[in-house]
N, C-alpha and C. Protein backbone atom coordinates (compact mmCIF):
# COMPACT_ATOMS: atom_id res chain seq x y z
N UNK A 1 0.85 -1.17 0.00
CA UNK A 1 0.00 0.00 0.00
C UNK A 1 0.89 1.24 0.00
N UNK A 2 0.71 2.42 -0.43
CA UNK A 2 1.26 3.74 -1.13
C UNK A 2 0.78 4.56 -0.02
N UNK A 3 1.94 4.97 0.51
CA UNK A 3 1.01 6.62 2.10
C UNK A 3 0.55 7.62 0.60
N UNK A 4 -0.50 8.29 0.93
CA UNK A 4 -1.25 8.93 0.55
C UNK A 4 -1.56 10.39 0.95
N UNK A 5 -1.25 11.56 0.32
CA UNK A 5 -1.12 12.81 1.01
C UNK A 5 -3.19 12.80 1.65
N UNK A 6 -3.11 13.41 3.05
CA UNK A 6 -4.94 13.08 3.21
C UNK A 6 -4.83 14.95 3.73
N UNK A 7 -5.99 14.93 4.18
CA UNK A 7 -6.29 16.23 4.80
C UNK A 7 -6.65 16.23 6.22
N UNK A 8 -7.14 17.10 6.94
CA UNK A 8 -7.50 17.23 8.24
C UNK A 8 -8.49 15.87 8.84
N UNK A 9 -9.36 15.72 7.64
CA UNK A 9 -10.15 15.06 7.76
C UNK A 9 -9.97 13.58 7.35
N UNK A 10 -8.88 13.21 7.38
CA UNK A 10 -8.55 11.83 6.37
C UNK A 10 -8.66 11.53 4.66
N UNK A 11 -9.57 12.60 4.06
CA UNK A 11 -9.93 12.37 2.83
C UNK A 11 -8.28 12.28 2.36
N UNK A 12 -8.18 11.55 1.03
CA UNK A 12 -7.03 11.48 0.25
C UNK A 12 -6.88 12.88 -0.57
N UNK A 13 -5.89 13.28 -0.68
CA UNK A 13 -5.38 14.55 -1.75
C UNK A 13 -4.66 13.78 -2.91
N UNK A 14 -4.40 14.47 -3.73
CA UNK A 14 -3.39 14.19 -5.14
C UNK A 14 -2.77 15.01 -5.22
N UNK A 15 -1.73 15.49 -4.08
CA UNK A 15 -0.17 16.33 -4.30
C UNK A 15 0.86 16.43 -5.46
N UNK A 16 -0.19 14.90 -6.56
CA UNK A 16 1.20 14.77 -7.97
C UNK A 16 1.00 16.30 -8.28
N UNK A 17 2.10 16.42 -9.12
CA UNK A 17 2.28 17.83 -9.61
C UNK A 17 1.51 17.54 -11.60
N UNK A 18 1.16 18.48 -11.88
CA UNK A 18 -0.12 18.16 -12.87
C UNK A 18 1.12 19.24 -14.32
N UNK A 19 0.54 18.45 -15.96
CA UNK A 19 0.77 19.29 -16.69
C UNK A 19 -0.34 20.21 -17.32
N UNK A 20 0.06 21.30 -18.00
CA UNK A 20 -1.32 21.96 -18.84
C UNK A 20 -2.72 20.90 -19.48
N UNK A 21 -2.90 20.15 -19.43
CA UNK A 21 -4.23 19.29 -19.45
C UNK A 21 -4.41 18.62 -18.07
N UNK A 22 -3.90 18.59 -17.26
CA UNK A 22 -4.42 18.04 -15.66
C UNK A 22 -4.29 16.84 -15.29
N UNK A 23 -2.98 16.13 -16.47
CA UNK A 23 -2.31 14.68 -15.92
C UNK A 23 -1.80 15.24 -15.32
N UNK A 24 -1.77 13.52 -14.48
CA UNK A 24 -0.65 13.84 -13.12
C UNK A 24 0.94 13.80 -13.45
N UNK A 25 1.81 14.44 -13.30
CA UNK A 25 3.21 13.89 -13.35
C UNK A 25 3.94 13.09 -12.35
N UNK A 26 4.94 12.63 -12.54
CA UNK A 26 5.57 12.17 -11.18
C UNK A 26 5.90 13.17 -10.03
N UNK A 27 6.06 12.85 -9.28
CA UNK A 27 6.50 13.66 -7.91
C UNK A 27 7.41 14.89 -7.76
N UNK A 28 8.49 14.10 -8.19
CA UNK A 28 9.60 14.83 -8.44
C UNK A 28 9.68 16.16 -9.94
N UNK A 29 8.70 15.96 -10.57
CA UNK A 29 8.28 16.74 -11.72
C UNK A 29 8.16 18.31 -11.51
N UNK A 30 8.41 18.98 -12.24
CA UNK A 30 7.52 20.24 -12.37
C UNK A 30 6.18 20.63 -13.42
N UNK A 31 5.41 20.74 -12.66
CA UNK A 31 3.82 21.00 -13.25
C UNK A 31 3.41 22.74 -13.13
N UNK A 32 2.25 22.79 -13.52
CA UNK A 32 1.96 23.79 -13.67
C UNK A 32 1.02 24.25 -12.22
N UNK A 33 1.05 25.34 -12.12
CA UNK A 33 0.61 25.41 -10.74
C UNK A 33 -0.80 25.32 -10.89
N UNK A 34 -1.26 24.83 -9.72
CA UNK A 34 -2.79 23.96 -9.68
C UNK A 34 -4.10 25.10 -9.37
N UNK A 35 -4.93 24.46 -9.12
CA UNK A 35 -6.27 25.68 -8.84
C UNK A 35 -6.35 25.06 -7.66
N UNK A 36 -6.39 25.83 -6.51
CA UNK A 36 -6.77 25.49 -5.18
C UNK A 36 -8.23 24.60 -5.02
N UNK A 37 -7.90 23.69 -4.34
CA UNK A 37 -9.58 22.94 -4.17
C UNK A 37 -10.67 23.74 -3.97
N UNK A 38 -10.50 24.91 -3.01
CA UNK A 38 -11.70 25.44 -2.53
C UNK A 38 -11.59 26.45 -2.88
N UNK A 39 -10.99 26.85 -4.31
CA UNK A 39 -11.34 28.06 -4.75
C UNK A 39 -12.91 29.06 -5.36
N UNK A 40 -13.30 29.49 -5.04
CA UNK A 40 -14.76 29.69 -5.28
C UNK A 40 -14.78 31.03 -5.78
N UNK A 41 -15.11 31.58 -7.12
CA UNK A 41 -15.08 33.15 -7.50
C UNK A 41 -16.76 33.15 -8.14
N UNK A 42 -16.59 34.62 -7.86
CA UNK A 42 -18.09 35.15 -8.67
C UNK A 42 -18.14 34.83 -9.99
N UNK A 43 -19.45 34.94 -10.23
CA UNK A 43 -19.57 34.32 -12.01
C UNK A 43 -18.22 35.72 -12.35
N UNK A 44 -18.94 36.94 -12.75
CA UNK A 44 -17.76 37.89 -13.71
C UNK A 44 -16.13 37.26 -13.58
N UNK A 45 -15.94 36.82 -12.42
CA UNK A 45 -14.20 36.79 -11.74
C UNK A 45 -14.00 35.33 -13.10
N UNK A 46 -15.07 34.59 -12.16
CA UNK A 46 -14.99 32.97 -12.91
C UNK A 46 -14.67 32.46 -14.43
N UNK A 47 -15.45 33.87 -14.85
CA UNK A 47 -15.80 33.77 -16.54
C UNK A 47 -14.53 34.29 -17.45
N UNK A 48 -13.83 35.60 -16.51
CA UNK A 48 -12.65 36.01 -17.26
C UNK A 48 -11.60 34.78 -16.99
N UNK A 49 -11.29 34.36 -15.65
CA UNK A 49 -10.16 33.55 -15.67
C UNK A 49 -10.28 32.32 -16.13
N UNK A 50 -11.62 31.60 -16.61
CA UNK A 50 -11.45 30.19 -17.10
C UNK A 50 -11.08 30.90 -18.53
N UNK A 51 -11.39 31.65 -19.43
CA UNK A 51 -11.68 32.53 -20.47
C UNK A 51 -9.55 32.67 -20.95
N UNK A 52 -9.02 33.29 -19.63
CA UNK A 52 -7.54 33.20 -19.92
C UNK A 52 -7.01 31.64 -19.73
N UNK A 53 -7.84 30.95 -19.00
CA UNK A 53 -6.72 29.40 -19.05
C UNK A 53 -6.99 28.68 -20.46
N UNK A 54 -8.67 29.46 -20.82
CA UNK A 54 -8.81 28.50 -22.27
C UNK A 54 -8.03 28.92 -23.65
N UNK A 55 -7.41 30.36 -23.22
CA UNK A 55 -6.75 30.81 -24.45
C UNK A 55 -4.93 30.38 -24.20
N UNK A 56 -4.57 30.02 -23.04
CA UNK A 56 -3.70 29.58 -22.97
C UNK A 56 -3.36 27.89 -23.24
N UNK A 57 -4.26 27.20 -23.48
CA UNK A 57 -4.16 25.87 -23.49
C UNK A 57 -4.48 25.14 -22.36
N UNK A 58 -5.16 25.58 -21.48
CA UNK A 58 -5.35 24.75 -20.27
C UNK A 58 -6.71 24.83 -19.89
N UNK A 59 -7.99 24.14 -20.65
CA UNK A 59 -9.09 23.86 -20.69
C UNK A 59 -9.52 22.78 -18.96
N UNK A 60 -8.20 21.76 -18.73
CA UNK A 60 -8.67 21.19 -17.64
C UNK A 60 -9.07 22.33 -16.08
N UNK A 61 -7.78 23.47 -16.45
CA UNK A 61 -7.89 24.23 -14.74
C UNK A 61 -8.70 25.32 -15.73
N UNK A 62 -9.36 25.29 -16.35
CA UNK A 62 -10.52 25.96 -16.61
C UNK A 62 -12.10 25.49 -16.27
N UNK A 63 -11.85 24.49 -16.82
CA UNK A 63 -12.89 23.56 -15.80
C UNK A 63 -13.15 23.63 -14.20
N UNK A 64 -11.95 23.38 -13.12
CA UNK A 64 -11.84 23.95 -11.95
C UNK A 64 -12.47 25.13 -11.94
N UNK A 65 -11.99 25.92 -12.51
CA UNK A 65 -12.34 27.47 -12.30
C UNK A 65 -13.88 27.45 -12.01
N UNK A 66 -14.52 27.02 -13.35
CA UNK A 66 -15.99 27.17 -13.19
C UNK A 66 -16.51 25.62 -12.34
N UNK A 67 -16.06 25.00 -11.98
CA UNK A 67 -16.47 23.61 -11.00
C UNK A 67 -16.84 24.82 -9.79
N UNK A 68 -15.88 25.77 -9.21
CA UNK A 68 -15.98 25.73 -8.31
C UNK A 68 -17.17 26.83 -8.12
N UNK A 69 -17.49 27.66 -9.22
CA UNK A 69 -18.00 28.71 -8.95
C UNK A 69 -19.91 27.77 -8.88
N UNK A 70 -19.61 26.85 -9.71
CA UNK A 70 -21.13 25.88 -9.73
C UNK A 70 -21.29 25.25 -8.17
N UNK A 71 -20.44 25.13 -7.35
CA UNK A 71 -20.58 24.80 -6.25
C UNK A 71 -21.19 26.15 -5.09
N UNK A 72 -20.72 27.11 -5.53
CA UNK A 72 -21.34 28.19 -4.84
C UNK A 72 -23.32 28.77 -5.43
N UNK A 73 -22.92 28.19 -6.96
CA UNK A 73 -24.22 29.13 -7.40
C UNK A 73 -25.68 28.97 -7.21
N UNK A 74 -26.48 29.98 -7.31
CA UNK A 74 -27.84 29.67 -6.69
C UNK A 74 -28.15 28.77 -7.87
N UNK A 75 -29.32 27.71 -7.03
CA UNK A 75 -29.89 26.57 -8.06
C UNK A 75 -30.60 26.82 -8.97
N UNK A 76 -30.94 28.23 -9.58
CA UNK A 76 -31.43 28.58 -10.92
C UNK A 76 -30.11 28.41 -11.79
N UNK A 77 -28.39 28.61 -11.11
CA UNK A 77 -28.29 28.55 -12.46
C UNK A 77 -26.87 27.21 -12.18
N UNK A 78 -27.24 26.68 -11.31
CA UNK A 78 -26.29 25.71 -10.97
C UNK A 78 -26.15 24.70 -12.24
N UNK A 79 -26.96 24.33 -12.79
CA UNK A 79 -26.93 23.56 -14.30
C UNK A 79 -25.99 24.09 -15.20
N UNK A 80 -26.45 25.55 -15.37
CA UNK A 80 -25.19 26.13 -16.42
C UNK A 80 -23.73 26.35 -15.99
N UNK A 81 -23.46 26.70 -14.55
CA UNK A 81 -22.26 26.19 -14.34
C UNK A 81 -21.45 24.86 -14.51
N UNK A 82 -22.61 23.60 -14.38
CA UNK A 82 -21.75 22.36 -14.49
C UNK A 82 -21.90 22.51 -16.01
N UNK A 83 -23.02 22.62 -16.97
CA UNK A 83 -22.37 22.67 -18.24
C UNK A 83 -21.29 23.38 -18.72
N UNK A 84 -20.94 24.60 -18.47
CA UNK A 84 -19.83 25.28 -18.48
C UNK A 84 -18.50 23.97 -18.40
N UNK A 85 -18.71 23.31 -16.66
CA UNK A 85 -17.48 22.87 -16.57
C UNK A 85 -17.15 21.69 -17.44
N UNK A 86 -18.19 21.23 -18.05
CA UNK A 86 -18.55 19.86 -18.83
C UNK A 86 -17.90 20.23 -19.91
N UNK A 87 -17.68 21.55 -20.41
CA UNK A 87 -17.50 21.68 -22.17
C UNK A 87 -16.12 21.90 -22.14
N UNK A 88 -15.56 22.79 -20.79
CA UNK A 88 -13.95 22.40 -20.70
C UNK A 88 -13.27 21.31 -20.53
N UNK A 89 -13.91 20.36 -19.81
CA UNK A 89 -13.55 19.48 -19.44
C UNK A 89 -13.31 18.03 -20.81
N UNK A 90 -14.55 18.51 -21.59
CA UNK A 90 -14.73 18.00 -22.76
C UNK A 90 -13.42 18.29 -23.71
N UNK A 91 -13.15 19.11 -24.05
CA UNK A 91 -12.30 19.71 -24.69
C UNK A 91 -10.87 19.47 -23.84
N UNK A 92 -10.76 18.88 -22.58
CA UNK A 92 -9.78 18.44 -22.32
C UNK A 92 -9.19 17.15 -22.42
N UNK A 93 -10.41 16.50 -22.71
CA UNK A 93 -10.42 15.33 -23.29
C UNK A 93 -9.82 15.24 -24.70
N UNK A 94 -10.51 15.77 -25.29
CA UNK A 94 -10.42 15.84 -27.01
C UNK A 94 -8.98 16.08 -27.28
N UNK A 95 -8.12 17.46 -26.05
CA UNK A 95 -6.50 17.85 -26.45
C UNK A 95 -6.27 16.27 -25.93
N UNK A 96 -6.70 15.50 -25.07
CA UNK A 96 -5.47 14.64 -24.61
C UNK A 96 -5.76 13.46 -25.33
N UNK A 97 -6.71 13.13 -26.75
CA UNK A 97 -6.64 12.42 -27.65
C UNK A 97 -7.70 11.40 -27.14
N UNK A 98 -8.92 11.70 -26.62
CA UNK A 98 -9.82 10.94 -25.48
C UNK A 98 -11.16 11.45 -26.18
N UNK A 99 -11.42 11.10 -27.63
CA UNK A 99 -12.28 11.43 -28.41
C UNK A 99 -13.74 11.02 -28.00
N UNK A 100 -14.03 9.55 -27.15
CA UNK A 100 -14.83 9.31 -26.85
C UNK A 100 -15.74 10.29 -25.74
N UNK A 101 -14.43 10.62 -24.55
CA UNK A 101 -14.78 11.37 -23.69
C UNK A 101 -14.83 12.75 -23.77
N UNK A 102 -14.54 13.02 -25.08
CA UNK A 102 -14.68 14.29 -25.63
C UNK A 102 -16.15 14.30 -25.81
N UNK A 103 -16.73 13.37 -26.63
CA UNK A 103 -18.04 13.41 -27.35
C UNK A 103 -18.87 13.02 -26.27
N UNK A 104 -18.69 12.62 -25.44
CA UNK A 104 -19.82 12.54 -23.76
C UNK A 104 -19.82 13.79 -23.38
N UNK A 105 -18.88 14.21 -23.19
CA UNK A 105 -18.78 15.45 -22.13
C UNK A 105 -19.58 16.65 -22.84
N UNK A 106 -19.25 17.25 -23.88
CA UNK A 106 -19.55 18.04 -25.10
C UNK A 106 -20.76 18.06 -24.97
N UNK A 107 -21.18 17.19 -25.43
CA UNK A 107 -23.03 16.70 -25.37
C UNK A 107 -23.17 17.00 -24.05
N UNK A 108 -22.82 16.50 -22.85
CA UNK A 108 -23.56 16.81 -21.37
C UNK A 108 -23.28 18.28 -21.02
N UNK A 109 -22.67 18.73 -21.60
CA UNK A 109 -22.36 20.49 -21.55
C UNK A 109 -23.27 21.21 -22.22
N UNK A 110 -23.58 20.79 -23.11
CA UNK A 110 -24.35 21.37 -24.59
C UNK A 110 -25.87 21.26 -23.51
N UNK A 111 -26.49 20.09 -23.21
CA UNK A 111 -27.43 20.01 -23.36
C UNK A 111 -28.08 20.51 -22.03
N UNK A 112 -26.72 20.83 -21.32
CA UNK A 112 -27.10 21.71 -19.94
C UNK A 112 -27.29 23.12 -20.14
N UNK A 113 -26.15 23.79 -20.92
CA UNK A 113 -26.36 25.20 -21.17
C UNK A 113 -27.80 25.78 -22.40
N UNK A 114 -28.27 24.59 -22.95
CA UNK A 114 -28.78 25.26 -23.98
C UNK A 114 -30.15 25.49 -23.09
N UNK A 115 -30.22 25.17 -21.95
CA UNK A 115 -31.74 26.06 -21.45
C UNK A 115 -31.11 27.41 -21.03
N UNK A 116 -30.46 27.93 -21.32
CA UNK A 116 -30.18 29.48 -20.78
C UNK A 116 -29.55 29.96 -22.13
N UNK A 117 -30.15 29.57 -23.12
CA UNK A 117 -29.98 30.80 -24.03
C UNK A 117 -31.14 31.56 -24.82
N UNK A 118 -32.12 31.82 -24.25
CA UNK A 118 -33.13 32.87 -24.52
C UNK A 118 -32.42 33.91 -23.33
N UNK A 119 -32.18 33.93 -22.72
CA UNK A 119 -31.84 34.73 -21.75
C UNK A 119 -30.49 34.80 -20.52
N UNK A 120 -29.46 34.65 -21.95
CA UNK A 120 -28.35 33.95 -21.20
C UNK A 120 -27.80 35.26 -20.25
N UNK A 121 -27.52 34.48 -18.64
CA UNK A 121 -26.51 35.30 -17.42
C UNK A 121 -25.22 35.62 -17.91
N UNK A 122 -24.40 36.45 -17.30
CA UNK A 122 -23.13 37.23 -17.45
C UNK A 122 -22.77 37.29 -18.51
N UNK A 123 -23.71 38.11 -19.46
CA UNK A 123 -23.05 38.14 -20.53
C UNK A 123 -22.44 37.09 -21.62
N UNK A 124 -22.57 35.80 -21.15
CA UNK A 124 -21.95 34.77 -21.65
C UNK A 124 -22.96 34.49 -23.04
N UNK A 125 -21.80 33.88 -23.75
CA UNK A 125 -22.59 33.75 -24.99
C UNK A 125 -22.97 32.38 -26.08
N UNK A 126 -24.03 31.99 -25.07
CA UNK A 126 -24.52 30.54 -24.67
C UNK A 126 -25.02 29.86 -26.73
N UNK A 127 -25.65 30.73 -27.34
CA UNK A 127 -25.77 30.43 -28.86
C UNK A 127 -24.30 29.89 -29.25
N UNK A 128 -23.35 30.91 -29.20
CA UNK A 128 -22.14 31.27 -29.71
C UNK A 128 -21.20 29.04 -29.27
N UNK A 129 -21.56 28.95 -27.61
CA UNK A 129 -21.06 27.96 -27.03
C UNK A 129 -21.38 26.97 -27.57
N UNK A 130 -23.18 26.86 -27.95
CA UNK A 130 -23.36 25.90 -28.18
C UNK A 130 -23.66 25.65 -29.57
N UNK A 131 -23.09 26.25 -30.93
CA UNK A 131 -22.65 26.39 -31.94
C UNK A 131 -21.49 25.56 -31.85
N UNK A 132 -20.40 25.85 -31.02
CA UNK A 132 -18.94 25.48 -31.04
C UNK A 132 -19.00 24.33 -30.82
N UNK A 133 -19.72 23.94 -29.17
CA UNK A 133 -19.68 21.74 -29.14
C UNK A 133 -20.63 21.25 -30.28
N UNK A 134 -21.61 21.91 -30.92
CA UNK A 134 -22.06 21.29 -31.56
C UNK A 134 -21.27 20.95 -32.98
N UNK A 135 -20.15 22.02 -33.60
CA UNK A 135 -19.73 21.83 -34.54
C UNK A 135 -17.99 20.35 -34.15
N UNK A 136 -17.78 20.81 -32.81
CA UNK A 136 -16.80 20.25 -32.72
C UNK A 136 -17.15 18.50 -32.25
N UNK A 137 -18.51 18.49 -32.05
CA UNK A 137 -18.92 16.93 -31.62
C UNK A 137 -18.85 16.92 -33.13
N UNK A 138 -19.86 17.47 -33.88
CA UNK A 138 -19.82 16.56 -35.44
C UNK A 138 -18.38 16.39 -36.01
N UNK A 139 -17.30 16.84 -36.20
CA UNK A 139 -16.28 17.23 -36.24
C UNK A 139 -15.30 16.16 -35.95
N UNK A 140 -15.37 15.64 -34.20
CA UNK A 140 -15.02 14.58 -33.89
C UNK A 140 -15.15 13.05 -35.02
N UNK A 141 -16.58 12.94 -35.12
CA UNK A 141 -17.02 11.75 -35.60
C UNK A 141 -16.70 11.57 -37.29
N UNK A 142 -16.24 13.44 -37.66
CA UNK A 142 -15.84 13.08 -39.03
C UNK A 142 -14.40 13.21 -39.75
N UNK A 143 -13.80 13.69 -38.58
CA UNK A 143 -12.46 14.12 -39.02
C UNK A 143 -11.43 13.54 -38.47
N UNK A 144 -10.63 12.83 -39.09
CA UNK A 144 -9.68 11.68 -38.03
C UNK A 144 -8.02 12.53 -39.06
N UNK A 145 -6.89 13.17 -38.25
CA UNK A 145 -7.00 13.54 -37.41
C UNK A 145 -7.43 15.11 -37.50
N UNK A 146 -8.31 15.28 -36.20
CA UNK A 146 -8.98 16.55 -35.71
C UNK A 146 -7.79 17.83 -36.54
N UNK A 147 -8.69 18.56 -36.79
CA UNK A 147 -7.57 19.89 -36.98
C UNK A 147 -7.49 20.64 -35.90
N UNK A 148 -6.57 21.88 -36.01
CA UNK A 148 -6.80 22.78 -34.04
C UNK A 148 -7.81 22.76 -33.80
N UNK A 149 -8.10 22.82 -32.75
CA UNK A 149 -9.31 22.89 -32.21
C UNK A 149 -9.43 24.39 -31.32
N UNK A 150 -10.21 25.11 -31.42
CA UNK A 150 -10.86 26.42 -31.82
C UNK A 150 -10.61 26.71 -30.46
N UNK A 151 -10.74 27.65 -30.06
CA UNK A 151 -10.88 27.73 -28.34
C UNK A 151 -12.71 28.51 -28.04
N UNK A 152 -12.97 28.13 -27.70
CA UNK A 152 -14.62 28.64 -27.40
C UNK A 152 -14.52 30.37 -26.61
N UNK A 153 -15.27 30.98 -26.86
CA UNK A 153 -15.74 32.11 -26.35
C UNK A 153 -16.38 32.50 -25.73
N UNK A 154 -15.94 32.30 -24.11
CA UNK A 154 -17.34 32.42 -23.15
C UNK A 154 -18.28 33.33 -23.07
N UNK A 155 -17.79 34.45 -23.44
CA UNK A 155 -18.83 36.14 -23.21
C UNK A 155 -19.19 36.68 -24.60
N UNK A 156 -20.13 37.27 -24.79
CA UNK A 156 -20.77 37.94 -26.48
C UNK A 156 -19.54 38.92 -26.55
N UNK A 157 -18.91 39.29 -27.75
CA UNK A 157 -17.66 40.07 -28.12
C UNK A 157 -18.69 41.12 -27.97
């Protein structure tokens, strides 16, 4: 059996040190610095900084970003936060060559956010989003190998 970094409470942690898609590396590695577990920001805060990790290549701690803000949000719009985190997360799949789990996730993102676009919150630009998984699920199933893959645009330009 492997000692296990835990917390106050016994739960297990994952101290590996992580690269720009959110594998783990070995120990001794240098990774990219992580998103705190209990980081929690307002939608505006949430939306710019997943917005810079997705233009930088790092769709997984973009996901975090908005995981955590769906953990705070009132239950009108708690759905569109986990779709939010679903479509990064999706797309973190897809960079790390995980096409299947690309095309789950995509779809469970898609089909969460598309009730908030008659009247989409913060500005976000929920048509625009769900244009993008929808072109990049069909995309998946027809294009072997994928070309870049686009980075999505969370807010109306």
């Amino acid at each position: 059996m492997t000692d296990r970094d835990r917390d106050g409470t016994g739960k297990p942690l994952n101290a590996r040190p992580r690269d720009e898609l959110g594998r783990p590396l070995p120990h001794d590695a240098e990774g990219v610095p992580r998103i705190p577990d209990d980081l929690r920001l307002p939608p505006d805060e949430a939306i710019t900084e997943a917005q810079r990790l997705l233009d930088h290549g790092m769709p997984f701690h973009a996901h975090e970003i908005l995981e955590g803000t769906w953990k705070i949000a009132p239950e009108d719009e708690r759905e569109l936060w986990q779709g939010l985190a679903q479509l990064a997360v999706g797309l973190t799949h897809l960079m790390r060559g995980n096409k299947t789990g690309a095309r789950s996730l995509l779809r469970q993102g898609h089909d969460r956010i598309r009730h908030y676009e008659v009247e989409a919150p913060h500005g976000l630009d929920i048509a625009g989003l769900l244009t993008w998984s929808e072109h990049l699920t069909d995309e998946i199933d027809r294009v072997d190998p994928l070309p870049a893959t686009p980075v999505p645009r969370l807010r109306i330009p």
